[in-house]
PDB file of N, CA and C in Angstrom:
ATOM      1  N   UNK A   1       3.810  19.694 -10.382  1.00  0.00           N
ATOM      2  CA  UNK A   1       4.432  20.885 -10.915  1.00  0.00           C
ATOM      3  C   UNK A   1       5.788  20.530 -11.517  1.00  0.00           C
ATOM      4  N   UNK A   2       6.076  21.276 -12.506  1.00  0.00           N
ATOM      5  CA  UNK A   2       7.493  21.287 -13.194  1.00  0.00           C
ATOM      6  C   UNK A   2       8.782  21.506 -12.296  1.00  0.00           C
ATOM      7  N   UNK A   3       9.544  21.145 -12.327  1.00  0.00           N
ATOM      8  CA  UNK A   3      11.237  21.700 -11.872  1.00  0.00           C
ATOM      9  C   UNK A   3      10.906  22.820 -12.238  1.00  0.00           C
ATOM     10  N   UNK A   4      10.876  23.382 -13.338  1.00  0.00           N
ATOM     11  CA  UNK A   4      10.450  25.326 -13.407  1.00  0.00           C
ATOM     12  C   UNK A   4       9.512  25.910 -12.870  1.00  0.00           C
ATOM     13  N   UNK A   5       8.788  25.810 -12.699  1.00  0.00           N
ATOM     14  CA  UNK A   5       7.720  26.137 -11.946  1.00  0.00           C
ATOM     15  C   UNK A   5       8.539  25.727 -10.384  1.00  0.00           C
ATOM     16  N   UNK A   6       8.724  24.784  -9.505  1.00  0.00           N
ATOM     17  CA  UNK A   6       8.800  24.792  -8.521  1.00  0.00           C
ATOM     18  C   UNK A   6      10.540  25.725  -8.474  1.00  0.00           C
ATOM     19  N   UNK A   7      10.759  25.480  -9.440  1.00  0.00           N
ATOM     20  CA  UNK A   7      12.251  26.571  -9.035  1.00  0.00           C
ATOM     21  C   UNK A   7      11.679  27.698  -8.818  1.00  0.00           C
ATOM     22  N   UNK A   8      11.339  28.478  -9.480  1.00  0.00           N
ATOM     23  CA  UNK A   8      10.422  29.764  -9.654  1.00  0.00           C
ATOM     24  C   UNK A   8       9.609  30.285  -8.503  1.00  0.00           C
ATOM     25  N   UNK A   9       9.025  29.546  -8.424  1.00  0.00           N
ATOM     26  CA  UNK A   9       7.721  29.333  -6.770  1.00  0.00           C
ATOM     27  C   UNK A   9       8.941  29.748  -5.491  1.00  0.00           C
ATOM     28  N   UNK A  10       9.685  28.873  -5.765  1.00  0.00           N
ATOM     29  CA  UNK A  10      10.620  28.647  -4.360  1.00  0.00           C
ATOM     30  C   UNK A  10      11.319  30.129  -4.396  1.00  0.00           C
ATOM     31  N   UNK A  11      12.294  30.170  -5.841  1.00  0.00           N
ATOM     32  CA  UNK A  11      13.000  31.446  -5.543  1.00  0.00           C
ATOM     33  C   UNK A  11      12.011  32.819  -5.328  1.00  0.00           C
ATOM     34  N   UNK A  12      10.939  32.966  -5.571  1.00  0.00           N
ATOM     35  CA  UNK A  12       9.789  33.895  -5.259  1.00  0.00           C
ATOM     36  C   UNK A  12       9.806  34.228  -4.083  1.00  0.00           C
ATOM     37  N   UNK A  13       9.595  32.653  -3.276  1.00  0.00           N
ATOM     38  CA  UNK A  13       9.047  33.158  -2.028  1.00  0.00           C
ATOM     39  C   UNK A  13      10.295  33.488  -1.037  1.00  0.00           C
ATOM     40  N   UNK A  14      10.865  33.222  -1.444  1.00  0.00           N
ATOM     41  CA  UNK A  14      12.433  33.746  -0.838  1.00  0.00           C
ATOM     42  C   UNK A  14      13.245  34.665  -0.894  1.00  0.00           C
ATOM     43  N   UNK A  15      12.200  35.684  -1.943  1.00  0.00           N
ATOM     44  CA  UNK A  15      12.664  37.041  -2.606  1.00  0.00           C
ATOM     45  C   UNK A  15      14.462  36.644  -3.142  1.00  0.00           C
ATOM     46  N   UNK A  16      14.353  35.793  -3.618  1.00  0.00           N
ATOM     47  CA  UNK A  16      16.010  35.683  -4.336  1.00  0.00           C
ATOM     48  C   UNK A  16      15.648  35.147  -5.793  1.00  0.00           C
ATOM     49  N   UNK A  17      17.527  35.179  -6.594  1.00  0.00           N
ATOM     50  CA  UNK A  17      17.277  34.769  -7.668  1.00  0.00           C
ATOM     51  C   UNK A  17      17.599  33.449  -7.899  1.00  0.00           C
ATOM     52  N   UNK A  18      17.038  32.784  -9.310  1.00  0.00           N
ATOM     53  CA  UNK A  18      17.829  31.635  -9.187  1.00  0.00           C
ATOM     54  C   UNK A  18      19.255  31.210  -9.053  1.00  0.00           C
ATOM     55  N   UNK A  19      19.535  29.940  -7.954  1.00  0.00           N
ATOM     56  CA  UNK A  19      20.764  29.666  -8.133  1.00  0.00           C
ATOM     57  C   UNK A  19      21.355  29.398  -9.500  1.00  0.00           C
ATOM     58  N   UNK A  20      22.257  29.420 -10.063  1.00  0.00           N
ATOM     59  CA  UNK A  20      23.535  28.533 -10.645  1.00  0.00           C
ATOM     60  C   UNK A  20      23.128  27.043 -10.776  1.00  0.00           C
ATOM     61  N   UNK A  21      22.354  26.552 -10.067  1.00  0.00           N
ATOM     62  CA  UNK A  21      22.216  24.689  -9.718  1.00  0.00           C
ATOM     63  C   UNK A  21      20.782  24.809 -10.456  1.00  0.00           C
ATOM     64  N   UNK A  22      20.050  25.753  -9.816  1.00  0.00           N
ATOM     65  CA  UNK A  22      18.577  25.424  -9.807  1.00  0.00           C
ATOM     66  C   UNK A  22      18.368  25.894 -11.954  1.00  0.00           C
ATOM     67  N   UNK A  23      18.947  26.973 -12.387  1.00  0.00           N
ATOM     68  CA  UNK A  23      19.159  27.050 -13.221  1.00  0.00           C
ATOM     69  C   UNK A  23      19.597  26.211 -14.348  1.00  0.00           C
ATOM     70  N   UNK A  24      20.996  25.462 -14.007  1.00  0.00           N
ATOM     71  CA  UNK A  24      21.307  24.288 -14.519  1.00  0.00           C
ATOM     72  C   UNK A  24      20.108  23.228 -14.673  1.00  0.00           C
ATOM     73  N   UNK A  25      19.136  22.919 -13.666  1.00  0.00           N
ATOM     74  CA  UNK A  25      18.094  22.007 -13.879  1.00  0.00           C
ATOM     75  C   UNK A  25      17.189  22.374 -15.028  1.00  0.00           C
ATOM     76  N   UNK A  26      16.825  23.388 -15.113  1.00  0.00           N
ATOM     77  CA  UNK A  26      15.848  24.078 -15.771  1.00  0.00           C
ATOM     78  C   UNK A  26      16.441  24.200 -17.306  1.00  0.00           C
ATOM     79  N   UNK A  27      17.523  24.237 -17.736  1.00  0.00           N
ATOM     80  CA  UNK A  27      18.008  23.868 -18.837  1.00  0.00           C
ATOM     81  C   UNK A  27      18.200  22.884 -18.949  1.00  0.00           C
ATOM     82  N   UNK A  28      18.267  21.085 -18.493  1.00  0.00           N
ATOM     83  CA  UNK A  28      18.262  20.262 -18.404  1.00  0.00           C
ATOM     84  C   UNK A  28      17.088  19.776 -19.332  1.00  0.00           C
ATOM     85  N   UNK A  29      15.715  20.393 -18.110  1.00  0.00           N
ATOM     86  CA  UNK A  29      14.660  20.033 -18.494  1.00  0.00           C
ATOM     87  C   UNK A  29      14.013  20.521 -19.515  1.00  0.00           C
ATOM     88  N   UNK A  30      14.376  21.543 -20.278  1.00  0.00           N
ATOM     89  CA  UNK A  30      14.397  22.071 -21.366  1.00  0.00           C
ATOM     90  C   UNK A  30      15.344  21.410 -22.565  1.00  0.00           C
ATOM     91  N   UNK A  31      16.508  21.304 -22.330  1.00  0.00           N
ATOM     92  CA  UNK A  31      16.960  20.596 -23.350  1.00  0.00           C
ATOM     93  C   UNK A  31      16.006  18.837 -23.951  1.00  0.00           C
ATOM     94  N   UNK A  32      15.737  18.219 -22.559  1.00  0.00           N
ATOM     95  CA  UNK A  32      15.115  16.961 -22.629  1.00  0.00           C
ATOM     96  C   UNK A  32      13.220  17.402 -22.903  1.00  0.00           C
ATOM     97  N   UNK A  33      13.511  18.476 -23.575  1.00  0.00           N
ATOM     98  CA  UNK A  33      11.965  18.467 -23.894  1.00  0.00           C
ATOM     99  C   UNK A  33      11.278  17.886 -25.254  1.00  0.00           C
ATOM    100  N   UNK A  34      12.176  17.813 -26.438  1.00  0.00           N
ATOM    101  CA  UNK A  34      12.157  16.998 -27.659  1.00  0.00           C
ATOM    102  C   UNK A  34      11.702  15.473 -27.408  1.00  0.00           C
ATOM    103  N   UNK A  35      13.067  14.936 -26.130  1.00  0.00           N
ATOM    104  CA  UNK A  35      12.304  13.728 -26.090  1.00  0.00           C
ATOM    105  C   UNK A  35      11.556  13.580 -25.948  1.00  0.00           C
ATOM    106  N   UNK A  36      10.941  14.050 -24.227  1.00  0.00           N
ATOM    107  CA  UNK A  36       9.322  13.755 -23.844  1.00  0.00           C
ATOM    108  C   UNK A  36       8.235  13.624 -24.718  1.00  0.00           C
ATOM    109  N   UNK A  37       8.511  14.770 -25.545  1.00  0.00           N
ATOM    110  CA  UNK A  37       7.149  15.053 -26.734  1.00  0.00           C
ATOM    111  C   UNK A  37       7.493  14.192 -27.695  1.00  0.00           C
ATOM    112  N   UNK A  38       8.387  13.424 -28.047  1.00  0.00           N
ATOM    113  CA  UNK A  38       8.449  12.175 -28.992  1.00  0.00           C
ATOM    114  C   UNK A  38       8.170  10.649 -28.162  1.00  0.00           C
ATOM    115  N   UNK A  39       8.453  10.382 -27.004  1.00  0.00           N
ATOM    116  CA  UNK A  39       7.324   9.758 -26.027  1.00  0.00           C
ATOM    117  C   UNK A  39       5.975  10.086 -26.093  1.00  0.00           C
ATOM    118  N   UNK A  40       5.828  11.223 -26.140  1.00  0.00           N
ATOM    119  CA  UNK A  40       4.109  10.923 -25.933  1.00  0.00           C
ATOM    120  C   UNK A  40       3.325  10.766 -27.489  1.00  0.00           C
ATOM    121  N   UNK A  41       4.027  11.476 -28.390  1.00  0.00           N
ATOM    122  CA  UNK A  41       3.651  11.152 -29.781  1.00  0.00           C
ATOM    123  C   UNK A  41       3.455   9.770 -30.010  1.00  0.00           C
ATOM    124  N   UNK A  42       4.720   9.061 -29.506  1.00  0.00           N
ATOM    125  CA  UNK A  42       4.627   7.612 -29.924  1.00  0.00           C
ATOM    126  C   UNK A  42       3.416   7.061 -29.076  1.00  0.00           C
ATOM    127  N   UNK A  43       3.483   7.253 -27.721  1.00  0.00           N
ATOM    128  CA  UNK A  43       2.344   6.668 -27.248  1.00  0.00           C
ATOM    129  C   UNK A  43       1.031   6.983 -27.936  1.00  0.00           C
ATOM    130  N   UNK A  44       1.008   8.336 -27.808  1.00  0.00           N
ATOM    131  CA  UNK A  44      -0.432   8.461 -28.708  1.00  0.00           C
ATOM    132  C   UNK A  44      -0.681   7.721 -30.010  1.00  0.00           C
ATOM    133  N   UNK A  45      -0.008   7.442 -30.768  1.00  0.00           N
ATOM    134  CA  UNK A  45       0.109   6.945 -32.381  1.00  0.00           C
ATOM    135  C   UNK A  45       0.127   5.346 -31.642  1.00  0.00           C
ATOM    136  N   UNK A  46       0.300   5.255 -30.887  1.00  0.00           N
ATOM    137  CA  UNK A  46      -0.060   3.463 -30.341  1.00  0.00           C
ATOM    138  C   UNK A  46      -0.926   2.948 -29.824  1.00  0.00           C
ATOM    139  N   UNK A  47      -1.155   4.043 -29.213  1.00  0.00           N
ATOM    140  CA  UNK A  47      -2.182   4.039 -28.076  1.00  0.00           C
ATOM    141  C   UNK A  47      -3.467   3.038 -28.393  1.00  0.00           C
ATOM    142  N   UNK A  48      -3.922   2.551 -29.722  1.00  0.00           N
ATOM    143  CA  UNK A  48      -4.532   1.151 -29.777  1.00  0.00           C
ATOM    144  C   UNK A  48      -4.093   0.025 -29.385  1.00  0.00           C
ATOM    145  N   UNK A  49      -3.095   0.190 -30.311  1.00  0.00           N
ATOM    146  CA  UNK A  49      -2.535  -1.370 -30.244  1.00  0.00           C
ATOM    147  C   UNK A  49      -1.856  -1.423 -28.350  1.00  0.00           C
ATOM    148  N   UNK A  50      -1.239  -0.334 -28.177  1.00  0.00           N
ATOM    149  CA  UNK A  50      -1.016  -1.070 -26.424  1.00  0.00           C
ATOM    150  C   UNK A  50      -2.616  -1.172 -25.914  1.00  0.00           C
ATOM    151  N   UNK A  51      -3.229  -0.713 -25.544  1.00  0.00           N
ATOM    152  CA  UNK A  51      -4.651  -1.261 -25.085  1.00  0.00           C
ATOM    153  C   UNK A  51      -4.981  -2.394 -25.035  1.00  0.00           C
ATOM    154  N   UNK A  52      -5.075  -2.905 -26.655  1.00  0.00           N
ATOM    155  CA  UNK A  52      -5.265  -4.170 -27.289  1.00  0.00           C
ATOM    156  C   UNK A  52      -4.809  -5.345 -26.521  1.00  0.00           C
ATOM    157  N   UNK A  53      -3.160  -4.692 -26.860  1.00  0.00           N
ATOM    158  CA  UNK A  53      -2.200  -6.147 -26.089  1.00  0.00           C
ATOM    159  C   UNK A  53      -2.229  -6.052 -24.367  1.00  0.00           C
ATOM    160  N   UNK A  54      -2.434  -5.000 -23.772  1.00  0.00           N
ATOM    161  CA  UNK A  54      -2.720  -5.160 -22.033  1.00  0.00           C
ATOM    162  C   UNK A  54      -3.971  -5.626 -21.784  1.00  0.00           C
ATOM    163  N   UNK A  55      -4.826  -5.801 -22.596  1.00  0.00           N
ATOM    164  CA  UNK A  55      -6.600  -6.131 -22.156  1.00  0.00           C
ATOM    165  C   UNK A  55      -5.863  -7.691 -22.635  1.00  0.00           C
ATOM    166  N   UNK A  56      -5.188  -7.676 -23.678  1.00  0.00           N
ATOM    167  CA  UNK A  56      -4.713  -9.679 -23.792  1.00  0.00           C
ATOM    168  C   UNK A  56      -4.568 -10.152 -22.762  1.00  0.00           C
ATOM    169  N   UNK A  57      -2.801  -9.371 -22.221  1.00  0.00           N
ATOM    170  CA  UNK A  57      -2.554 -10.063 -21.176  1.00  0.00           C
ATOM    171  C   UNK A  57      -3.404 -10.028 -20.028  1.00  0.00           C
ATOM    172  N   UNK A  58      -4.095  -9.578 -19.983  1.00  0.00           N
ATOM    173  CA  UNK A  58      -5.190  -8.900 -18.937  1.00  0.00           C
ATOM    174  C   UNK A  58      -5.927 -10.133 -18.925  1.00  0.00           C
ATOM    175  N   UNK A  59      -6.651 -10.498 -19.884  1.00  0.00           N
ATOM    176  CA  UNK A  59      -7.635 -11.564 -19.709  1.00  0.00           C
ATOM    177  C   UNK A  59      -7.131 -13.038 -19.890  1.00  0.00           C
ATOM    178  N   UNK A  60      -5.949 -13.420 -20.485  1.00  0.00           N
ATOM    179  CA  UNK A  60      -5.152 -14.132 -19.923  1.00  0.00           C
ATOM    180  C   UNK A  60      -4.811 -14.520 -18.752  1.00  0.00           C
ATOM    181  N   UNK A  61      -4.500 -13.702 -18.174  1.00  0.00           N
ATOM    182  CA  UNK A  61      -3.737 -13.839 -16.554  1.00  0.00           C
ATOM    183  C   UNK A  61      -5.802 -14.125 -15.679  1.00  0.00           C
ATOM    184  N   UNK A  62      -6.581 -13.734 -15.993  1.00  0.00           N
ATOM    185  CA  UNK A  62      -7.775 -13.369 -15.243  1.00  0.00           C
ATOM    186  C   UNK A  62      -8.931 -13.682 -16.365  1.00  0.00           C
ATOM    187  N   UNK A  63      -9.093 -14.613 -16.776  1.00  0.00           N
ATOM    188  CA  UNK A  63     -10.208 -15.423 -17.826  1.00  0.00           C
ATOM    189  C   UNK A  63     -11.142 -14.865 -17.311  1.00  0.00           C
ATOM    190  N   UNK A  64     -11.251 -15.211 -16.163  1.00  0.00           N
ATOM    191  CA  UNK A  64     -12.445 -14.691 -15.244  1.00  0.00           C
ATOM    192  C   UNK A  64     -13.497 -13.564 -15.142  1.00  0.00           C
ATOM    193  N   UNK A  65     -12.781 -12.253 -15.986  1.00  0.00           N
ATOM    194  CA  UNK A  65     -12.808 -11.087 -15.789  1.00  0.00           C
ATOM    195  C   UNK A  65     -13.838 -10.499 -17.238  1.00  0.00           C
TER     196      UNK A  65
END
């Protein structure tokens, strides 16, 4: 589960609102949401070529295999 989601969950069951702190996180993780999704873009748009080169080192290290 997300920091939002578990902030949310928690302040629920506690019948309160969010803190000041827990809030601060949740804009955190919102601001850092551009990156993530430009991480996974890149991975996806690679996502051959890393395969490629870990099955190398892969059978390198383990000929065997």
């Amino acid at each position: 589960m997300s920091i939002v989601s578990n902030s949310i969950i928690n302040a629920d069951a506690e019948a309160r609102y969010l803190s000041p702190g827990e809030l601060d996180q949740i804009k955190s993780f919102v601001a850092g949401g551009q990156r993530r999704l430009r991480v996974a873009q890149v991975l996806a748009e690679s996502r051959e070529r890393i395969v490629k080169q870990a099955g190398g080192a892969l059978f390198q290290k383990r000929p065997d295999l």
